[in-house]
C-alpha atoms as a PDB file:
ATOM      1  CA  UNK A   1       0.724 -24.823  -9.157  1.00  0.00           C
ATOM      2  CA  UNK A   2       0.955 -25.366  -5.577  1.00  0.00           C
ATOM      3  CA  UNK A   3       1.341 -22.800  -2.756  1.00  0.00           C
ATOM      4  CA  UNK A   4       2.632 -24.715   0.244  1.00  0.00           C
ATOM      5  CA  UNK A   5       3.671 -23.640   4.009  1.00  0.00           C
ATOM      6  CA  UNK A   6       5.757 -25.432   5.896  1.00  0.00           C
ATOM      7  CA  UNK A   7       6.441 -24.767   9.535  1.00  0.00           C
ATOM      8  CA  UNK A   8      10.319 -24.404   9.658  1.00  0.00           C
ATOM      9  CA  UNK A   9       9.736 -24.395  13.666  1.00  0.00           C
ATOM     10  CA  UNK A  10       9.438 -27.947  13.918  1.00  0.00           C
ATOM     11  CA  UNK A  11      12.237 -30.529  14.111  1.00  0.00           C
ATOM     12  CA  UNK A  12      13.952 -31.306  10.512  1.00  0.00           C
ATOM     13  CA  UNK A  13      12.688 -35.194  11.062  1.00  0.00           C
ATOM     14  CA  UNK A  14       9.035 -33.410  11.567  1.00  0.00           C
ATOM     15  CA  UNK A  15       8.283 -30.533   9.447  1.00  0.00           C
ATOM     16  CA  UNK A  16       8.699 -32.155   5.770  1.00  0.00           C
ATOM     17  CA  UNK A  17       5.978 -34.527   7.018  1.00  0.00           C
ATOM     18  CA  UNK A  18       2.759 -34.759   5.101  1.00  0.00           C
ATOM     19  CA  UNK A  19       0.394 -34.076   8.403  1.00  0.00           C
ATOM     20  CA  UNK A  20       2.849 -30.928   8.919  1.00  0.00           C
ATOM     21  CA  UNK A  21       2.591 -29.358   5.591  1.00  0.00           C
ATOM     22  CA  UNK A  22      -0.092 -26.720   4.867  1.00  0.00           C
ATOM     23  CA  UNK A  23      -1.452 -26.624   1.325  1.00  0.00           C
ATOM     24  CA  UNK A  24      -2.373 -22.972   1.717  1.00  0.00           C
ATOM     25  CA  UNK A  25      -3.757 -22.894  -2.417  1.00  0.00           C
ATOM     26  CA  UNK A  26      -4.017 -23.850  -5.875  1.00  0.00           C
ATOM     27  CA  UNK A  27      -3.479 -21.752  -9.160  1.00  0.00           C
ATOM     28  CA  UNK A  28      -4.996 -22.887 -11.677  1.00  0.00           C
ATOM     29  CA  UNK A  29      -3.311 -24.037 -14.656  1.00  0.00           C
ATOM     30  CA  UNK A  30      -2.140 -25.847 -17.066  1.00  0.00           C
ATOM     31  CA  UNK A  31      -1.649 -22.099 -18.878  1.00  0.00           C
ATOM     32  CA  UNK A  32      -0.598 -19.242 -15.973  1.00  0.00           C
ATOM     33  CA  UNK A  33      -2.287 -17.276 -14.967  1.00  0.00           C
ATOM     34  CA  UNK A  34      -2.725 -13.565 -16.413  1.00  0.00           C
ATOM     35  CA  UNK A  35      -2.116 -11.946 -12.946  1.00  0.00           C
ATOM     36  CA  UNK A  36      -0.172 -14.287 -10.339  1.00  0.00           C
ATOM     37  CA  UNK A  37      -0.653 -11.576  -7.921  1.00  0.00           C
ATOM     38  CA  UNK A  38      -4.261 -11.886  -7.699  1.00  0.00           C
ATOM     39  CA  UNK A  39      -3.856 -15.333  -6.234  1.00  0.00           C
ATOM     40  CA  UNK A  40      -0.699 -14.353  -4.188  1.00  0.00           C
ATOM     41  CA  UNK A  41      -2.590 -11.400  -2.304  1.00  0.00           C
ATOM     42  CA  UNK A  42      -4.984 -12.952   0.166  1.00  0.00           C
ATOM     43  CA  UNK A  43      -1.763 -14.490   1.329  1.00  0.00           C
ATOM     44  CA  UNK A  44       0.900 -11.878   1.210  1.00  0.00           C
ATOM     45  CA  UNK A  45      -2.049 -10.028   3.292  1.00  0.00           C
ATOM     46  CA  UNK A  46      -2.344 -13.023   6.156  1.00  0.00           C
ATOM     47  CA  UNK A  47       1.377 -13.423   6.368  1.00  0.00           C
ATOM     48  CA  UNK A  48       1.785  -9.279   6.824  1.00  0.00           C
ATOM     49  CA  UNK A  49      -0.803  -9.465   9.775  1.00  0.00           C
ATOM     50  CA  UNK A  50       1.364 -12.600  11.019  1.00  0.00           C
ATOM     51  CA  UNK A  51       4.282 -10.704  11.027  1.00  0.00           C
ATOM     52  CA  UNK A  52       2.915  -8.206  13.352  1.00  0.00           C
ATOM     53  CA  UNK A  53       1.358 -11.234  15.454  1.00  0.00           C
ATOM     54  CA  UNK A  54      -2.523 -12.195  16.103  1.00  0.00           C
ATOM     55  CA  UNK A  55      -4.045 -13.480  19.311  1.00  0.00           C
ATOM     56  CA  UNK A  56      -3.925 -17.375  19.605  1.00  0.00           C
ATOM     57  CA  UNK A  57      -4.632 -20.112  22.207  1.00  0.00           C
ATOM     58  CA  UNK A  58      -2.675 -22.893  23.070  1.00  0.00           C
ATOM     59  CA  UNK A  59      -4.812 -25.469  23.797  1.00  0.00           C
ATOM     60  CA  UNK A  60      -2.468 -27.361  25.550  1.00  0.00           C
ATOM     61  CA  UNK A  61      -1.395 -24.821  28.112  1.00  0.00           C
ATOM     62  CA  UNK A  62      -4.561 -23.064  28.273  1.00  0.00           C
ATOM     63  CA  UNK A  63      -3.241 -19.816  27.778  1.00  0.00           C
ATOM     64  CA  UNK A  64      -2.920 -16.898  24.486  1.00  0.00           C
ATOM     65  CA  UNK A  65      -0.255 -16.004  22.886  1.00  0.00           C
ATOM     66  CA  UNK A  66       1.071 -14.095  19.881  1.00  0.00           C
ATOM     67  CA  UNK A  67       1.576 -16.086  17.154  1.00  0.00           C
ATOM     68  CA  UNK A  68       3.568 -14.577  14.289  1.00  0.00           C
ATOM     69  CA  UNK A  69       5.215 -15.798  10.854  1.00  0.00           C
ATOM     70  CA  UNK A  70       7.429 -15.158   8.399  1.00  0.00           C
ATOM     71  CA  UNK A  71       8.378 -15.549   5.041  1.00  0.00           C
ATOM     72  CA  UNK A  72      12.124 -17.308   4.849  1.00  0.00           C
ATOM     73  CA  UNK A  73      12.227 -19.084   1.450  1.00  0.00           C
ATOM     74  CA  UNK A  74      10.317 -18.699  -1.898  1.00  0.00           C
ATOM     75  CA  UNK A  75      10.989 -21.883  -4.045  1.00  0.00           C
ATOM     76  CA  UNK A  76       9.905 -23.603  -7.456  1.00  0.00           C
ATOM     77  CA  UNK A  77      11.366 -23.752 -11.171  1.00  0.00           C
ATOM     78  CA  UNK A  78      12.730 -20.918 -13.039  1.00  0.00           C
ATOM     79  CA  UNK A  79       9.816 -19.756 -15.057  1.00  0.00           C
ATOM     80  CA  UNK A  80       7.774 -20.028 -11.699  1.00  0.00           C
ATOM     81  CA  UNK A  81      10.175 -17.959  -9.594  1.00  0.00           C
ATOM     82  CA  UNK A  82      10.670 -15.316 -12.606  1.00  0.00           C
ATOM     83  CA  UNK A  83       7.065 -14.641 -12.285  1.00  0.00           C
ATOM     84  CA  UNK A  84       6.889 -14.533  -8.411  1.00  0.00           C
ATOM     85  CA  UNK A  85       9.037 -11.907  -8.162  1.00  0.00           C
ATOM     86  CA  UNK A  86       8.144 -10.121 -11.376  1.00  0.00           C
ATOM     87  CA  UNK A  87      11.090 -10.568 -13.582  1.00  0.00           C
ATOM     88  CA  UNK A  88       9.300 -11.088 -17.112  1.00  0.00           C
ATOM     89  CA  UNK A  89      12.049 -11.457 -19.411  1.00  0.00           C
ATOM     90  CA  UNK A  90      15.700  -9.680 -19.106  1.00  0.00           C
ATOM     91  CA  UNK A  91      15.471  -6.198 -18.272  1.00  0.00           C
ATOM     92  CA  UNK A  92      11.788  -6.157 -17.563  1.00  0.00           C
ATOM     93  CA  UNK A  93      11.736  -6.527 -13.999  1.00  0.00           C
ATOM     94  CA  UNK A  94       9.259  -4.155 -11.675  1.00  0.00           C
END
């Protein structure tokens, strides 16, 4: 299963663009794995530092500045999103 970022900051006509799109990881399958959130927390970790912002340097203007980011969408089929956000079967959600 893929774990993909994509910068919504770009124009529509640019960000769905294969050179745009950051393949951030890959869980291994084909069976799930026992604990999704093992995989998910080096991430949810980068993208809570993000959302305070971190020190970067544009290149291009030759200056810093805070970058920051921010989670706006989770997507993928049902069974995938079920476990993403911990819903395991009907009334065993945590």
């Amino acid at each position: 299963m893929p774990v993909i970022l994509i910068n919504l900051n770009l124009p529509p006509e640019e960000c769905y663009k294969v050179v745009n799109i950051l393949a951030s990881m890959i869980i291994p399958g084909p069976k799930k794995p026992k604990n999704l959130n093992s995989f998910l927390q080096p991430l949810v970790d980068e993208l809570k530092q993000l959302d305070y912002g971190v020190k970067a340097f544009d290149a291009n203007m030759g200056q810093e500045f805070i970058l920051r980011a921010w989670v706006t969408m989770v997507t993928g089929d049902g069974p995938a999103i079920a476990e993403a956000i911990g819903f395991k079967r009907p009334g065993n959600a945590y």
